[in-house]
C-alpha atoms as a PDB file:
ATOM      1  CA  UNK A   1      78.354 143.324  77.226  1.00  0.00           C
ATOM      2  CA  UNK A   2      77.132 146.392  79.256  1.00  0.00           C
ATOM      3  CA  UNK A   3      78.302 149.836  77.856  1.00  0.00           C
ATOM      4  CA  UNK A   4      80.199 151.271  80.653  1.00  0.00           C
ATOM      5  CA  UNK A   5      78.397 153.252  82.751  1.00  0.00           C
ATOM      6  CA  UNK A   6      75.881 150.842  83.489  1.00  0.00           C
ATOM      7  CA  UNK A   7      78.790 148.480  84.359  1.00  0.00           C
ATOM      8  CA  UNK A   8      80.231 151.149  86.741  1.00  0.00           C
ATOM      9  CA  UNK A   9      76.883 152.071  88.202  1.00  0.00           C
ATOM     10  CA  UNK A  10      75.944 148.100  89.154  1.00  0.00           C
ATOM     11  CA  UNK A  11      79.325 148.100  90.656  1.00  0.00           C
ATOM     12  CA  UNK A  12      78.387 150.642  93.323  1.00  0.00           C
ATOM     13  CA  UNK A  13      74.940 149.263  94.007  1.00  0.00           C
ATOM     14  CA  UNK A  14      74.653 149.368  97.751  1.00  0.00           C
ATOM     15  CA  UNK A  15      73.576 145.464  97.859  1.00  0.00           C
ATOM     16  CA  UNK A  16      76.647 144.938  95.516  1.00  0.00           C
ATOM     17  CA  UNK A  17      78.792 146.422  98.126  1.00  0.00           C
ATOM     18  CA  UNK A  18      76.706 144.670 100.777  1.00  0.00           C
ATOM     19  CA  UNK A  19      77.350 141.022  99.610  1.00  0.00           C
ATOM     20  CA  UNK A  20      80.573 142.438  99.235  1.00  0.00           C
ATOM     21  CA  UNK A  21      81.690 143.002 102.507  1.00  0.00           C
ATOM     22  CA  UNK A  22      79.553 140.397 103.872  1.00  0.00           C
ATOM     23  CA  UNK A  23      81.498 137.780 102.005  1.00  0.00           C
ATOM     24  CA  UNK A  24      85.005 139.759 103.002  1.00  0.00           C
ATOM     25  CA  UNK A  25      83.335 139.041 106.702  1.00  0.00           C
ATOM     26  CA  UNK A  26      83.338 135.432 106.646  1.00  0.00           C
ATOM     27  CA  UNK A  27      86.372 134.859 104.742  1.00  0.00           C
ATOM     28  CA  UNK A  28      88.235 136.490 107.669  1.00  0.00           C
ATOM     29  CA  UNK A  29      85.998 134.580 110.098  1.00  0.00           C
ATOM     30  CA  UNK A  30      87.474 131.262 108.151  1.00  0.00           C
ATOM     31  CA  UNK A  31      90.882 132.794 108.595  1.00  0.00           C
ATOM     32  CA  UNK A  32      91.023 133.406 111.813  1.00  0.00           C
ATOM     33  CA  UNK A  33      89.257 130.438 112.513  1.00  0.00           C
ATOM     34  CA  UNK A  34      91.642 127.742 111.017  1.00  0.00           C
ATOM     35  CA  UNK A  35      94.702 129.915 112.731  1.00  0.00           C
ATOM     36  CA  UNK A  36      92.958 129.832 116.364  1.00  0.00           C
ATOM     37  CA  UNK A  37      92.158 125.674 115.397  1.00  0.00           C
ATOM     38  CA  UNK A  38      95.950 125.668 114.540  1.00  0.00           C
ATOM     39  CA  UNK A  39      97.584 127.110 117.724  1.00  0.00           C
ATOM     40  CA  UNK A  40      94.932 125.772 120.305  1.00  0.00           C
ATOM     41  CA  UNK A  41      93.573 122.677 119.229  1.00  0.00           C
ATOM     42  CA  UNK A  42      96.898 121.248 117.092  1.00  0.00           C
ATOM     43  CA  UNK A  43      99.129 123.125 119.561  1.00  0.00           C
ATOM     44  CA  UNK A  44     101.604 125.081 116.939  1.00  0.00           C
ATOM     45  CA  UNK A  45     103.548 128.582 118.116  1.00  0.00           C
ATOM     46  CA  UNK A  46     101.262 131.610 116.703  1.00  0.00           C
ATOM     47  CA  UNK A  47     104.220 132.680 114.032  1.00  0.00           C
ATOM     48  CA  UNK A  48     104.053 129.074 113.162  1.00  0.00           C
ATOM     49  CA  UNK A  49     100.343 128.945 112.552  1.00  0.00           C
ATOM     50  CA  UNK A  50     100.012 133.029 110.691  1.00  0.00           C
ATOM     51  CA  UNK A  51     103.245 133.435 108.674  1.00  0.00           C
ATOM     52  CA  UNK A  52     105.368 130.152 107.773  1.00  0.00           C
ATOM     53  CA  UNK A  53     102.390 128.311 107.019  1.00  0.00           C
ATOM     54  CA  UNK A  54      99.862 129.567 104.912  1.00  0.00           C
ATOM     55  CA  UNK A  55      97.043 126.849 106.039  1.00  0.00           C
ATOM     56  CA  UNK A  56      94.574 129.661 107.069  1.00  0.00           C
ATOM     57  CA  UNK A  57      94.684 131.821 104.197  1.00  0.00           C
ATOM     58  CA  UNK A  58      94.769 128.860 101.645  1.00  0.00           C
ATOM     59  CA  UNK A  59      91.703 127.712 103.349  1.00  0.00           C
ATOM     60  CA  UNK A  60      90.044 131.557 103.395  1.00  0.00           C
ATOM     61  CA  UNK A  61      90.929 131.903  99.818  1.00  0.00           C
ATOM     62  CA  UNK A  62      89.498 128.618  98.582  1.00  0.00           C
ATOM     63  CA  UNK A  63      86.462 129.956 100.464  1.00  0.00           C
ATOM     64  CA  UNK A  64      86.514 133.343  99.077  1.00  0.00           C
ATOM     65  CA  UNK A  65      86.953 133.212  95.329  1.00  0.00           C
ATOM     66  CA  UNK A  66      83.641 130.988  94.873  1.00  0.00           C
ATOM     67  CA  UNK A  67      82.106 132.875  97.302  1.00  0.00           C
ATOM     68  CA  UNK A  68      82.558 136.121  95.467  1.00  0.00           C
ATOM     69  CA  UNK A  69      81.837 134.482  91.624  1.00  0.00           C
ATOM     70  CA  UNK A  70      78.618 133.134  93.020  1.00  0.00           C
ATOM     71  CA  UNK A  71      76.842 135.168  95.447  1.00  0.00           C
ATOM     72  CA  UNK A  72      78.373 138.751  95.448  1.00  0.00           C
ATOM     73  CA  UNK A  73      79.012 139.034  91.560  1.00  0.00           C
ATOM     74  CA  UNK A  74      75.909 136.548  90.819  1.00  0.00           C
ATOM     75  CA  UNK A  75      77.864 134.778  88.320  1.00  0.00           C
ATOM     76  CA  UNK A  76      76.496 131.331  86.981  1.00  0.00           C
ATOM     77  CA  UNK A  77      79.743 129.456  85.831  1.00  0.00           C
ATOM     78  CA  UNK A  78      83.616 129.480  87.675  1.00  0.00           C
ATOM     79  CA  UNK A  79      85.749 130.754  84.708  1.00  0.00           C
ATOM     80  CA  UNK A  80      88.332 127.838  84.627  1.00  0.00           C
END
């Protein structure tokens, strides 16, 4: 285990915070993606498609969560 301040300093590593955001970029590109695919292509009323179903952020978060133990934390195995 890192003592502390090392684990606070690789926290606010500029690539860290890079990855980061990058990641945070394309899981709202997925998001808004799967909405627009909802209302457009499968034809369903905008409140529909954002708030009573939660398609679009099921879809971003199943996205996000490997993304982030993976790439942006560089972690080898998906705790379970």
């Amino acid at each position: 285990m890192l003592p502390l301040a090392t684990a606070r300093s690789r926290l606010l590593a500029p690539r860290l915070i890079g990855r980061h955001q990058l990641a945070a970029l394309l899981a709202t590109s997925v998001d808004f993606s799967v909405r627009l695919v909802l209302v457009e292509l499968a034809g369903l009323a905008p409140p529909l498609a954002t708030t009573r179903l939660v398609v679009s952020f099921s879809v971003s978060l199943a996205y996000t969560y490997p993304m982030h133990t993976r790439v942006v934390f560089r972690t080898r195995e998906v705790p379970r």
